[in-house]
PDB file of N, CA and C in Angstrom:
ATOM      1  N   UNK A   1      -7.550 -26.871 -22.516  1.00  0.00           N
ATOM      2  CA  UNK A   1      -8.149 -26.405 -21.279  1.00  0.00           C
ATOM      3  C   UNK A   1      -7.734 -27.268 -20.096  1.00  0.00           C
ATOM      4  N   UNK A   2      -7.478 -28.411 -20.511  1.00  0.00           N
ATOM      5  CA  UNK A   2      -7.127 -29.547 -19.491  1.00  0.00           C
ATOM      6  C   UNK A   2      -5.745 -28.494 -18.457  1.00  0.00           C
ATOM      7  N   UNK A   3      -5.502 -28.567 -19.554  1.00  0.00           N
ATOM      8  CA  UNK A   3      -3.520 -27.953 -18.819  1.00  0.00           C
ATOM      9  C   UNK A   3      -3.999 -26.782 -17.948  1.00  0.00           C
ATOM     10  N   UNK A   4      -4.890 -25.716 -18.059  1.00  0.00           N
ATOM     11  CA  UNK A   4      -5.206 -25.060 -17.739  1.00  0.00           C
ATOM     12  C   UNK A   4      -5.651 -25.579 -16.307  1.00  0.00           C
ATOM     13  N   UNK A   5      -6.553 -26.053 -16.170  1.00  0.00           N
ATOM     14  CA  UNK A   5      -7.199 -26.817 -15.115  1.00  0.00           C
ATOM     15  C   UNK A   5      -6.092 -27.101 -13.937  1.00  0.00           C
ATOM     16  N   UNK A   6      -5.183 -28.102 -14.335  1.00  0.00           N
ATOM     17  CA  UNK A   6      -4.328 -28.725 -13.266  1.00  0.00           C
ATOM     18  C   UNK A   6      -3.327 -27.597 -12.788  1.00  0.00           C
ATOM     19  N   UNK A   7      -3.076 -26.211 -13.564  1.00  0.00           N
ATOM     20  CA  UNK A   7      -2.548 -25.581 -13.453  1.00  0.00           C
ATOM     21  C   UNK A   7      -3.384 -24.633 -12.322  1.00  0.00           C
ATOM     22  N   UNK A   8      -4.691 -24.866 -12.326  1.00  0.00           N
ATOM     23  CA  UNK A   8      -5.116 -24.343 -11.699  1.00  0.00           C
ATOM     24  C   UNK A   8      -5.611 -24.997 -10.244  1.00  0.00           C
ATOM     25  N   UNK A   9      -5.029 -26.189 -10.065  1.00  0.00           N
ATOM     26  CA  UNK A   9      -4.959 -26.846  -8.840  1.00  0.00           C
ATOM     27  C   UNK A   9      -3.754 -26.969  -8.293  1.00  0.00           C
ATOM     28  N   UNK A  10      -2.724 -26.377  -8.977  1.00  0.00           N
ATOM     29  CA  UNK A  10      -1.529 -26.379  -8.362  1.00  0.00           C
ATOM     30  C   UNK A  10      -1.546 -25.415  -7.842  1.00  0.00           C
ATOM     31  N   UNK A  11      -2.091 -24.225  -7.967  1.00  0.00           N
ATOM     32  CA  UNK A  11      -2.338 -22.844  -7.549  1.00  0.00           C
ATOM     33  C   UNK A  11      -3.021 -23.286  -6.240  1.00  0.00           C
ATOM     34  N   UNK A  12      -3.729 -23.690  -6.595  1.00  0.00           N
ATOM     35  CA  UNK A  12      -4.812 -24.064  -4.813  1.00  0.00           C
ATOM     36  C   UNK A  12      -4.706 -24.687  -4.468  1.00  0.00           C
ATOM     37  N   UNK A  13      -3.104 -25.214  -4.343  1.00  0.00           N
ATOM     38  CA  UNK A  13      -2.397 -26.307  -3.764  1.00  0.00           C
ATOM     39  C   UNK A  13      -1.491 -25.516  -2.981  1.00  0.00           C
ATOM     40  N   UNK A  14      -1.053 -24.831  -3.688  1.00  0.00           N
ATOM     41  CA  UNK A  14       0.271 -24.135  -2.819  1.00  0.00           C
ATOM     42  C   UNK A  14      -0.305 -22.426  -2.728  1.00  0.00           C
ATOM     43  N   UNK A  15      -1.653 -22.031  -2.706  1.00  0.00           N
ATOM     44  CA  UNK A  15      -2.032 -20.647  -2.259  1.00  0.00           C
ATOM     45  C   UNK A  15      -1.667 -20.456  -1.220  1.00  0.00           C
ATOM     46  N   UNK A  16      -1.895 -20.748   0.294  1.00  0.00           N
ATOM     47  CA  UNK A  16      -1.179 -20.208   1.159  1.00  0.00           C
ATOM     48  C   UNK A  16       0.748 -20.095   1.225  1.00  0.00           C
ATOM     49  N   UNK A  17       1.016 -21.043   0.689  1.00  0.00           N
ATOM     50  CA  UNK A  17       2.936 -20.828   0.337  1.00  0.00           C
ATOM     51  C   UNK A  17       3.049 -19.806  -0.424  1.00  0.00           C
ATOM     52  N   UNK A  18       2.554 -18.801  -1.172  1.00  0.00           N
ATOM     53  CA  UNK A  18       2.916 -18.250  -1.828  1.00  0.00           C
ATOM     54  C   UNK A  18       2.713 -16.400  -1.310  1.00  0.00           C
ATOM     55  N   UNK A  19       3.666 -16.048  -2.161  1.00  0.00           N
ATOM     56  CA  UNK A  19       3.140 -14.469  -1.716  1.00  0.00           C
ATOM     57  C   UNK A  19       1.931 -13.632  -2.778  1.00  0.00           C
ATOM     58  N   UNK A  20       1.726 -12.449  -2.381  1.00  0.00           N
ATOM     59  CA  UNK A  20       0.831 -12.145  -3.155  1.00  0.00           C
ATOM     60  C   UNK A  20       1.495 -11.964  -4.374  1.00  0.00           C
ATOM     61  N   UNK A  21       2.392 -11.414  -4.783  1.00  0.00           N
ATOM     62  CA  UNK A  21       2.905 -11.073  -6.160  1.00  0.00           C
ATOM     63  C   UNK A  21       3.116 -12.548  -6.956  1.00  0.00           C
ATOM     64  N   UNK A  22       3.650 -13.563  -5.995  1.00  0.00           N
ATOM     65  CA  UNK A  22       3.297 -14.752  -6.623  1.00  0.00           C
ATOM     66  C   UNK A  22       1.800 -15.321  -7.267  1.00  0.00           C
ATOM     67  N   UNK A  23       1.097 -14.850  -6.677  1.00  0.00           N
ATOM     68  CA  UNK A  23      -0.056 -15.438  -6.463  1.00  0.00           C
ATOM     69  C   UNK A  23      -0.290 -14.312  -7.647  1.00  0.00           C
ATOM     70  N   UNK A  24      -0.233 -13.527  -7.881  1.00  0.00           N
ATOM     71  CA  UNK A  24      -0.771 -12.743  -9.209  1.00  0.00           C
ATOM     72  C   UNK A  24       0.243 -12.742 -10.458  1.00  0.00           C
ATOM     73  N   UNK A  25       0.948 -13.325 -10.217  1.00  0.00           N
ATOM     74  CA  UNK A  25       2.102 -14.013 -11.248  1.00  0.00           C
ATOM     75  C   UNK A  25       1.355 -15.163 -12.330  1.00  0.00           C
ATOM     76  N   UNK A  26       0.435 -15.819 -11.278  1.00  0.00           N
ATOM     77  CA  UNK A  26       0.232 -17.575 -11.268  1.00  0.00           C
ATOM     78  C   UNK A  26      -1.254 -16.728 -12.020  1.00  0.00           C
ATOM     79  N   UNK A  27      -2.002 -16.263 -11.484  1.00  0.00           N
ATOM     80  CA  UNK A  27      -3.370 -15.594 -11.591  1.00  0.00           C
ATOM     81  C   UNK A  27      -2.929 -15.643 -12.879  1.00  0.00           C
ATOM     82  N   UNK A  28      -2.297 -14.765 -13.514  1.00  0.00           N
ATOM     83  CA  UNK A  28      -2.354 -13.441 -14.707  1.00  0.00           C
ATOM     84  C   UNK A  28      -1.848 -14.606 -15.720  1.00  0.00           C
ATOM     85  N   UNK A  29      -0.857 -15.728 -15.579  1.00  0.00           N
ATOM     86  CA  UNK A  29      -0.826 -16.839 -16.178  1.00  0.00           C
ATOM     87  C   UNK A  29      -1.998 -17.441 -16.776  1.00  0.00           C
ATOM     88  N   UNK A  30      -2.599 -18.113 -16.022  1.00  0.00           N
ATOM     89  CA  UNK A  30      -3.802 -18.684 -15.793  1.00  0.00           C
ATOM     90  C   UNK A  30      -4.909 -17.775 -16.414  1.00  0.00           C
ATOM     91  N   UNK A  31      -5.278 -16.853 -16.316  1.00  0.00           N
ATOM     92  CA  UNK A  31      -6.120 -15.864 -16.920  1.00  0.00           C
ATOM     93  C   UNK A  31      -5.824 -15.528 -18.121  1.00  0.00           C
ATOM     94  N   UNK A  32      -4.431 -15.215 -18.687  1.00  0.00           N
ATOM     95  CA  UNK A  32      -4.059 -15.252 -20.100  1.00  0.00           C
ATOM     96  C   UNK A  32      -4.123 -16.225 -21.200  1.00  0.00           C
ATOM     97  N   UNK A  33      -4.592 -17.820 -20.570  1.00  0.00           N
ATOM     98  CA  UNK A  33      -4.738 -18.831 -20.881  1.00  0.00           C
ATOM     99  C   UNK A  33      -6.031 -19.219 -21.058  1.00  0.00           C
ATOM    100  N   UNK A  34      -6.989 -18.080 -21.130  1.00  0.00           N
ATOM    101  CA  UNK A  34      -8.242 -18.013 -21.302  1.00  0.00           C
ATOM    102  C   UNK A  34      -9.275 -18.767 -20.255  1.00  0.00           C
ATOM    103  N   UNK A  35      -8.832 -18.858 -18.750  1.00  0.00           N
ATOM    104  CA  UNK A  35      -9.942 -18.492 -17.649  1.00  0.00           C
ATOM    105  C   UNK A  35     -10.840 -16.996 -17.054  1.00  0.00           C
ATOM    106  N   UNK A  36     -11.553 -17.143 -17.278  1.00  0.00           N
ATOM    107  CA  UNK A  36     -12.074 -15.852 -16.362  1.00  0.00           C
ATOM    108  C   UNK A  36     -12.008 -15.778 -15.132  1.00  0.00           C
ATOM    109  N   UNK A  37     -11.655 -14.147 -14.463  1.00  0.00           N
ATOM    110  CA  UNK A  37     -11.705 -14.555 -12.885  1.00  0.00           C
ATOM    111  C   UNK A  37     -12.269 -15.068 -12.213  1.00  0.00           C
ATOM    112  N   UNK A  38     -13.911 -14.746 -12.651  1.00  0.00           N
ATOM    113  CA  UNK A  38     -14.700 -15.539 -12.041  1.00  0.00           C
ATOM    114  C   UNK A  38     -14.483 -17.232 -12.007  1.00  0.00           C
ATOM    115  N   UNK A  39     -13.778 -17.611 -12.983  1.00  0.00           N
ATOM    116  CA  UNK A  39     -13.875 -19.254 -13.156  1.00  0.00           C
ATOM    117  C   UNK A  39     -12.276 -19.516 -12.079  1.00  0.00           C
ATOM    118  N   UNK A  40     -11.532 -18.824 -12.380  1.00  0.00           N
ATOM    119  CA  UNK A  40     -10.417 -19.186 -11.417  1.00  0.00           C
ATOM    120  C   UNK A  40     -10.464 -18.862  -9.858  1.00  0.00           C
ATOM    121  N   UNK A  41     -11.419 -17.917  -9.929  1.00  0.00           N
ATOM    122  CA  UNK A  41     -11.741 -17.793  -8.557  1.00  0.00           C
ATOM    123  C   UNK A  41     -12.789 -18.487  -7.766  1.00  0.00           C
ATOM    124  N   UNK A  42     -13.403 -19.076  -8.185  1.00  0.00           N
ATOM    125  CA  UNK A  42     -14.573 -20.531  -8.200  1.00  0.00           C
ATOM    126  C   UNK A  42     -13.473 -21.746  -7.998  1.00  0.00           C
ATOM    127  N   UNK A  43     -12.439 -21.978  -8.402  1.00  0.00           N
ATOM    128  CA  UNK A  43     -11.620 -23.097  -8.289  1.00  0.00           C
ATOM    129  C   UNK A  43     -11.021 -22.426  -7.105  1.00  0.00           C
ATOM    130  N   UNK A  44     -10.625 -21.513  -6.958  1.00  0.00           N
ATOM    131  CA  UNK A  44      -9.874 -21.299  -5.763  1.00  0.00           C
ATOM    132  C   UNK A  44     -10.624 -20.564  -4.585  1.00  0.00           C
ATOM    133  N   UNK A  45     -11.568 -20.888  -4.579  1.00  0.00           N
ATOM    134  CA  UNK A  45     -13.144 -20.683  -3.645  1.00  0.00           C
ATOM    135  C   UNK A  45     -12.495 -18.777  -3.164  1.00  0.00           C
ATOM    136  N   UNK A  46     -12.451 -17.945  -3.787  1.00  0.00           N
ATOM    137  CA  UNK A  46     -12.504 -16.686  -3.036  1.00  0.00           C
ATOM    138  C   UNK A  46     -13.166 -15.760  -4.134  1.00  0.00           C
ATOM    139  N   UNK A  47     -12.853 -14.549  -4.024  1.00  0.00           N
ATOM    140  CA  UNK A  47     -13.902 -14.057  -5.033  1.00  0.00           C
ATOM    141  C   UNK A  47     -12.809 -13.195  -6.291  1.00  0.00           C
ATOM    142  N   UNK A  48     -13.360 -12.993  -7.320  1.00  0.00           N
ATOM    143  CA  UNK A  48     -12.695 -12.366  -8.095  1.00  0.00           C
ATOM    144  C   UNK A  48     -12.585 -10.989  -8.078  1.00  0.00           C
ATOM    145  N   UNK A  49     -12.636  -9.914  -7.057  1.00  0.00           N
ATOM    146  CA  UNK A  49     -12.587  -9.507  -6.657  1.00  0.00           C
ATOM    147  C   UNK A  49     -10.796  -9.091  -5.870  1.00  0.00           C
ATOM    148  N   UNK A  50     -10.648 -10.174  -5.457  1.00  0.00           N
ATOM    149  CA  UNK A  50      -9.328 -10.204  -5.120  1.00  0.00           C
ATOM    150  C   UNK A  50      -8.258 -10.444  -5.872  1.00  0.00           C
ATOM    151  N   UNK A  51      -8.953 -11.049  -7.116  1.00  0.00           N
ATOM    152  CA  UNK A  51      -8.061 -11.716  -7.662  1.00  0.00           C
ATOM    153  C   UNK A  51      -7.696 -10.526  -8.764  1.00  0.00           C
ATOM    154  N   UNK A  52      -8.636  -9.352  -8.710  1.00  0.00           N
ATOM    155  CA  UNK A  52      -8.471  -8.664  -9.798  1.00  0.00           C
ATOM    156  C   UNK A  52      -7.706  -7.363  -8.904  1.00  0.00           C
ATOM    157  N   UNK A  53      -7.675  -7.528  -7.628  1.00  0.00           N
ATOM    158  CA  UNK A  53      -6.705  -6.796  -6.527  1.00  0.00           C
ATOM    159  C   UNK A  53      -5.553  -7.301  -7.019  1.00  0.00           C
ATOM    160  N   UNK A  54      -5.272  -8.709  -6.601  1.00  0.00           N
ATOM    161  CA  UNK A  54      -3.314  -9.162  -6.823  1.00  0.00           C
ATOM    162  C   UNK A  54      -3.062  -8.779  -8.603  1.00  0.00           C
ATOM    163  N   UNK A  55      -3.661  -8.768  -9.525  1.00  0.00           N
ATOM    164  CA  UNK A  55      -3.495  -8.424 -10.324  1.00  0.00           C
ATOM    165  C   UNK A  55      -3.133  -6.332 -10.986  1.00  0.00           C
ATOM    166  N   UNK A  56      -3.856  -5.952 -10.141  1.00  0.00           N
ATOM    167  CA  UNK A  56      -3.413  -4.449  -9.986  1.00  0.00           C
ATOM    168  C   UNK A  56      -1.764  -4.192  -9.353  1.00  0.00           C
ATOM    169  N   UNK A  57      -1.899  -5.141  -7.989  1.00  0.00           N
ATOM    170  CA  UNK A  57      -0.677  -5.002  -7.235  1.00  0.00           C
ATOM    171  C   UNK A  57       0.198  -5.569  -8.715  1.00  0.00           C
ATOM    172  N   UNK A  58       0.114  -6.504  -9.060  1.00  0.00           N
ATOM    173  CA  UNK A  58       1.261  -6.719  -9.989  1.00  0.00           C
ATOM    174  C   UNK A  58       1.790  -5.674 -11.383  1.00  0.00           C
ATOM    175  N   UNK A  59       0.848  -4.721 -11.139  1.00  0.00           N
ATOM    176  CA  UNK A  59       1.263  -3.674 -12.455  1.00  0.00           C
ATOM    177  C   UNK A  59       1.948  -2.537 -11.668  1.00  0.00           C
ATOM    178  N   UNK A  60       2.283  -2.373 -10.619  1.00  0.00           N
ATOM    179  CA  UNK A  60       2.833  -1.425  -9.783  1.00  0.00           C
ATOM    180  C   UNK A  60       4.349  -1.524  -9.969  1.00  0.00           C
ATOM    181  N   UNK A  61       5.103  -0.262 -10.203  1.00  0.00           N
ATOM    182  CA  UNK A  61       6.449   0.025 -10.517  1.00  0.00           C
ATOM    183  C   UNK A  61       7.407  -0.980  -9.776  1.00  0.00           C
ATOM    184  N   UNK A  62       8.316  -1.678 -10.620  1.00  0.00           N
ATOM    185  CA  UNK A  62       9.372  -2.387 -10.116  1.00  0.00           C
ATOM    186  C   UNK A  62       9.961  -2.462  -8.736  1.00  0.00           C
ATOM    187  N   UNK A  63      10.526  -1.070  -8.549  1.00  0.00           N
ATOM    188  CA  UNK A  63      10.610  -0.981  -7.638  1.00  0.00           C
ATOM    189  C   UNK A  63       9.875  -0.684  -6.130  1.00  0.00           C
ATOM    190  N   UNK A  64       8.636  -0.407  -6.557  1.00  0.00           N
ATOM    191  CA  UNK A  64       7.519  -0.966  -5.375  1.00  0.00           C
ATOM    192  C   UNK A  64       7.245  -2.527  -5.360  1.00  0.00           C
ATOM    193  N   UNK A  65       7.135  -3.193  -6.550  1.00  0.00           N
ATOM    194  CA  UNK A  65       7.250  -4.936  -5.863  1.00  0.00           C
ATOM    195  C   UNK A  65       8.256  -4.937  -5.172  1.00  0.00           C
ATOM    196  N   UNK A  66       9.668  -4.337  -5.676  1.00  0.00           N
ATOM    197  CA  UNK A  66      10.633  -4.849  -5.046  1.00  0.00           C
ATOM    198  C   UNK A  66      10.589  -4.934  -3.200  1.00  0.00           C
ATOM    199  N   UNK A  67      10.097  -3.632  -2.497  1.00  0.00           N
ATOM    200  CA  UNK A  67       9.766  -3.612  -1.866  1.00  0.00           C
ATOM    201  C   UNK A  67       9.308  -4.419  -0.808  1.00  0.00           C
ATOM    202  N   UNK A  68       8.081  -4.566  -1.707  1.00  0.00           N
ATOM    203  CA  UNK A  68       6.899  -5.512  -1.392  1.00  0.00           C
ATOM    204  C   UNK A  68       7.310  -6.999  -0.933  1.00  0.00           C
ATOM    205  N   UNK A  69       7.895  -7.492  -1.779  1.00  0.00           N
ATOM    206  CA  UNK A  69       8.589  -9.111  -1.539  1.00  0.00           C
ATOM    207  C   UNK A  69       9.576  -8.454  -0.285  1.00  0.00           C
ATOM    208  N   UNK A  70      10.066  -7.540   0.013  1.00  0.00           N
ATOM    209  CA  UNK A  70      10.621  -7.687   1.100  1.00  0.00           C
ATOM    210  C   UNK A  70      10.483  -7.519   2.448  1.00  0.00           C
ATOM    211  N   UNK A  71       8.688  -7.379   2.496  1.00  0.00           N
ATOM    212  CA  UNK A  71       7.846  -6.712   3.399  1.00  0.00           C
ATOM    213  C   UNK A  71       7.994  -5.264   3.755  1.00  0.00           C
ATOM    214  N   UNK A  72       8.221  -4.345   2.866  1.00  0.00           N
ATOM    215  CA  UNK A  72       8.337  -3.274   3.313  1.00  0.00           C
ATOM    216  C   UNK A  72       7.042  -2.166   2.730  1.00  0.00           C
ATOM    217  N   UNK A  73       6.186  -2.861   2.118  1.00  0.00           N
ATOM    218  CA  UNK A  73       5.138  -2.299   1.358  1.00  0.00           C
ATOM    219  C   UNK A  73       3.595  -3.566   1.329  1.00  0.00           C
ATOM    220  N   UNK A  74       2.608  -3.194   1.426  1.00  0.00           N
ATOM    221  CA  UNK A  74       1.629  -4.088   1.255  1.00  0.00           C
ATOM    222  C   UNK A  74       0.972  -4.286   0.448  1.00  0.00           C
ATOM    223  N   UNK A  75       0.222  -5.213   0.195  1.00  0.00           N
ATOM    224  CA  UNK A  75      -0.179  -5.222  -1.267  1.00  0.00           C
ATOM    225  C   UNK A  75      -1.355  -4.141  -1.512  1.00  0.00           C
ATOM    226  N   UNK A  76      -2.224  -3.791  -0.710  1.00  0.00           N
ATOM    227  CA  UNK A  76      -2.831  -2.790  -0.696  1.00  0.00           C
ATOM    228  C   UNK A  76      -1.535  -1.291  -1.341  1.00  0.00           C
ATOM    229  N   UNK A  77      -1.040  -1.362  -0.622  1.00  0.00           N
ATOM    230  CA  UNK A  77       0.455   0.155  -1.000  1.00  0.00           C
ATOM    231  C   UNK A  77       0.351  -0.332  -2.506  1.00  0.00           C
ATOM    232  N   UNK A  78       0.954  -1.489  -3.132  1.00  0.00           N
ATOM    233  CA  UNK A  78       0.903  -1.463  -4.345  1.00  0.00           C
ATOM    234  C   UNK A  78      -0.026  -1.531  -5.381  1.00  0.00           C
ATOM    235  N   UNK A  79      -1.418  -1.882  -4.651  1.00  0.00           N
ATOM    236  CA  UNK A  79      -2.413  -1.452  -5.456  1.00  0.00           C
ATOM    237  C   UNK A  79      -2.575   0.213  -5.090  1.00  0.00           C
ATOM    238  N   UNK A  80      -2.642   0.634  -4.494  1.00  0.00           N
ATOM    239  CA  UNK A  80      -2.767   2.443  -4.463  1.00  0.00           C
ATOM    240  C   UNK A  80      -1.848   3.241  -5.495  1.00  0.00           C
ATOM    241  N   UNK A  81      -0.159   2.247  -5.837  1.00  0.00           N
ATOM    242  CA  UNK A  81       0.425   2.937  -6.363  1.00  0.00           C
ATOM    243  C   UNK A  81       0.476   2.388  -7.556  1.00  0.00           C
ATOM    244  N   UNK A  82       0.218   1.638  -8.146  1.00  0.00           N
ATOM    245  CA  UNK A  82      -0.280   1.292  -9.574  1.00  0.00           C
ATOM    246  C   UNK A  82      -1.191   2.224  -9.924  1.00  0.00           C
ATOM    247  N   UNK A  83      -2.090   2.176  -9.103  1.00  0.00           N
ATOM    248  CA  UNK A  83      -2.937   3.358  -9.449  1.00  0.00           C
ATOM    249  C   UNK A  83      -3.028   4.600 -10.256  1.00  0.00           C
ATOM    250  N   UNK A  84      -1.598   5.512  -8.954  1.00  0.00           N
ATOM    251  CA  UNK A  84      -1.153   6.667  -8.947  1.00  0.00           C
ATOM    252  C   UNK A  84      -0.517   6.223 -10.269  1.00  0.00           C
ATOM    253  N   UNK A  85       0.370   5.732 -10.528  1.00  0.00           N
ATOM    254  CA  UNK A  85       1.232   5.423 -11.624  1.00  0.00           C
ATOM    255  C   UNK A  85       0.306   5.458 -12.757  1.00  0.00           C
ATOM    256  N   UNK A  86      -0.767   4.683 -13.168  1.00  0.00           N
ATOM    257  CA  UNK A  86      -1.329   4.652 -14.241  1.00  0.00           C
ATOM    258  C   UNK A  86      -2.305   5.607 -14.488  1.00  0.00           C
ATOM    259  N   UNK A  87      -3.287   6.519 -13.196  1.00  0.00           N
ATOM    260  CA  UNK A  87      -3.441   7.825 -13.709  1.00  0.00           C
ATOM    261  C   UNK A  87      -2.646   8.903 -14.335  1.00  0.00           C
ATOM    262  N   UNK A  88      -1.062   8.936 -13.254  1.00  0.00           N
ATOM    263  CA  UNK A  88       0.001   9.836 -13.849  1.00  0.00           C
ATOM    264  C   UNK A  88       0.191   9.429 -15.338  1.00  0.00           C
ATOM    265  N   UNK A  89       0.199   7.994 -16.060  1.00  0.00           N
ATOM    266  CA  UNK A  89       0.638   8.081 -17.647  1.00  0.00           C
ATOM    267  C   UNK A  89      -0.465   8.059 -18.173  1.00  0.00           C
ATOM    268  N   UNK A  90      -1.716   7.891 -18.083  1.00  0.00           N
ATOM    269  CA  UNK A  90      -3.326   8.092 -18.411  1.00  0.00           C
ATOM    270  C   UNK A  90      -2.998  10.066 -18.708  1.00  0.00           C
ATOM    271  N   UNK A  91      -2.915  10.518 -17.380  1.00  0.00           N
ATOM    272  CA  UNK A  91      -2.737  12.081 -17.502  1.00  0.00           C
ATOM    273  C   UNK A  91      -1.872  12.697 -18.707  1.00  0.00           C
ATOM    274  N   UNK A  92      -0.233  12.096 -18.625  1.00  0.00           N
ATOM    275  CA  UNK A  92       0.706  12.380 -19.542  1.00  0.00           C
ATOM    276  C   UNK A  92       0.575  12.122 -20.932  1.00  0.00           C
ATOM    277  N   UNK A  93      -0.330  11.208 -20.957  1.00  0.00           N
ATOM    278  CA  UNK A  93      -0.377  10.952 -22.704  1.00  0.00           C
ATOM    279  C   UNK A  93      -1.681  11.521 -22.924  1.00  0.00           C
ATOM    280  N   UNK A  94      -2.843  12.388 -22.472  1.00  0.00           N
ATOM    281  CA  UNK A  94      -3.614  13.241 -22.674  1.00  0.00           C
ATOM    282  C   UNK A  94      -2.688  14.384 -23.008  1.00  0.00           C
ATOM    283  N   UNK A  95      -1.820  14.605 -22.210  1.00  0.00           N
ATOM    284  CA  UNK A  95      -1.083  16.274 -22.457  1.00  0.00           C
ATOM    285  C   UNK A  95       0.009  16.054 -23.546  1.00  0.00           C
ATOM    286  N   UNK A  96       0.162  14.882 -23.577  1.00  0.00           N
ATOM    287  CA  UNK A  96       0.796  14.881 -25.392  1.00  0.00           C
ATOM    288  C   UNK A  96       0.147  14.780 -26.491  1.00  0.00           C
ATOM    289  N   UNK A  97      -0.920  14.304 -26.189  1.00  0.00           N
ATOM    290  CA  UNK A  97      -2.170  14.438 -27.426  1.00  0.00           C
ATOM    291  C   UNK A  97      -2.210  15.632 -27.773  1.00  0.00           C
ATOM    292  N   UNK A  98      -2.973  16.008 -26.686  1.00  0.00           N
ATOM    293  CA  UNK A  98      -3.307  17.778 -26.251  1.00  0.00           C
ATOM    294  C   UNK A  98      -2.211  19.211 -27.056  1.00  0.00           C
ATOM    295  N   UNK A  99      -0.834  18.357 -26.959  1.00  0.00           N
ATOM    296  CA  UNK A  99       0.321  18.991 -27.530  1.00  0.00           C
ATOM    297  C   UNK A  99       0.516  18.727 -29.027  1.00  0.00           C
ATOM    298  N   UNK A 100      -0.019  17.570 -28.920  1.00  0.00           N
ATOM    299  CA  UNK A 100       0.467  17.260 -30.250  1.00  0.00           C
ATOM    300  C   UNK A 100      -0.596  17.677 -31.208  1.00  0.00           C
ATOM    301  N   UNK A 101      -1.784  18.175 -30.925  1.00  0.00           N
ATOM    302  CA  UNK A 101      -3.113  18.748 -31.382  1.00  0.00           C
ATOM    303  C   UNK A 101      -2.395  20.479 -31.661  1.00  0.00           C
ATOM    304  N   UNK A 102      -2.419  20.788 -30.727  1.00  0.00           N
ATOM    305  CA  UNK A 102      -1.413  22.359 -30.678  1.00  0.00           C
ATOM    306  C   UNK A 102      -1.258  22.480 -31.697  1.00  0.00           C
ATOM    307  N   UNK A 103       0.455  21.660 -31.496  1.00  0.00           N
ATOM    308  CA  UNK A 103       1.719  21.739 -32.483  1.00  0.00           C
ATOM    309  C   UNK A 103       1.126  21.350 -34.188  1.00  0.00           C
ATOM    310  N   UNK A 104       0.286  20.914 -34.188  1.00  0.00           N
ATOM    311  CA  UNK A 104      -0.823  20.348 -35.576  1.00  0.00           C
ATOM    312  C   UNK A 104      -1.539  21.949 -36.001  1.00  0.00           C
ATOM    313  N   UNK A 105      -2.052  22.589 -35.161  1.00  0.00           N
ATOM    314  CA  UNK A 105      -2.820  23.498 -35.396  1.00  0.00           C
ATOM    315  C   UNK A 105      -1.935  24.994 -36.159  1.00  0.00           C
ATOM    316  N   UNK A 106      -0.876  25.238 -35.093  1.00  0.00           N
ATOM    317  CA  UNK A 106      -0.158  25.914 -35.496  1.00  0.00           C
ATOM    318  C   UNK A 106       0.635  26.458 -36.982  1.00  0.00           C
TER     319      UNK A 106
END
């Protein structure tokens, strides 16, 4: 947990240097390493809330980060389109179930 910790002061060392996709790079690190948002977001005094925002933005199609790091999209845009993206394959793998139920019945 120690490692965890300092890892998590390097983060709130260099939070403003960083961009958001960085910053949910570092998050999703740190969180996979068994912090909760709430606890990483207590070290980095904002709310988890946001932190579970830069983390959406980071599941958004490649080529919308790509974007994004180049200022041409905001992190809000890439949380909307993660979104869209993960209802659209949420939707698509219902209608292959759905098909594949059919094609079973038949």
């Amino acid at each position: 947990m120690n490692n965890n910790i300092i890892t998590v002061e390097e983060l709130r060392t260099a939070w403003h240097a960083l961009s958001d996709l960085d910053r949910a790079d570092r998050v999703e690190n740190i969180h996979e390493n068994g912090f909760s948002l709430r606890e990483i977001a207590s070290y980095l005094n904002c709310s988890a809330s946001l932190l579970s925002h830069l983390l959406q933005a980071a599941q958004a199609p490649f080529e919308d980060r790509a974007l994004a790091r180049q200022g041409l999209l905001s992190t809000r845009g890439l949380v909307r389109r993660a979104r869209s993206t993960g209802i659209y394959r949420a939707n698509r793998h219902r209608e292959e179930i759905a098909f594949e139920k059919e094609r079973r019945n038949t």
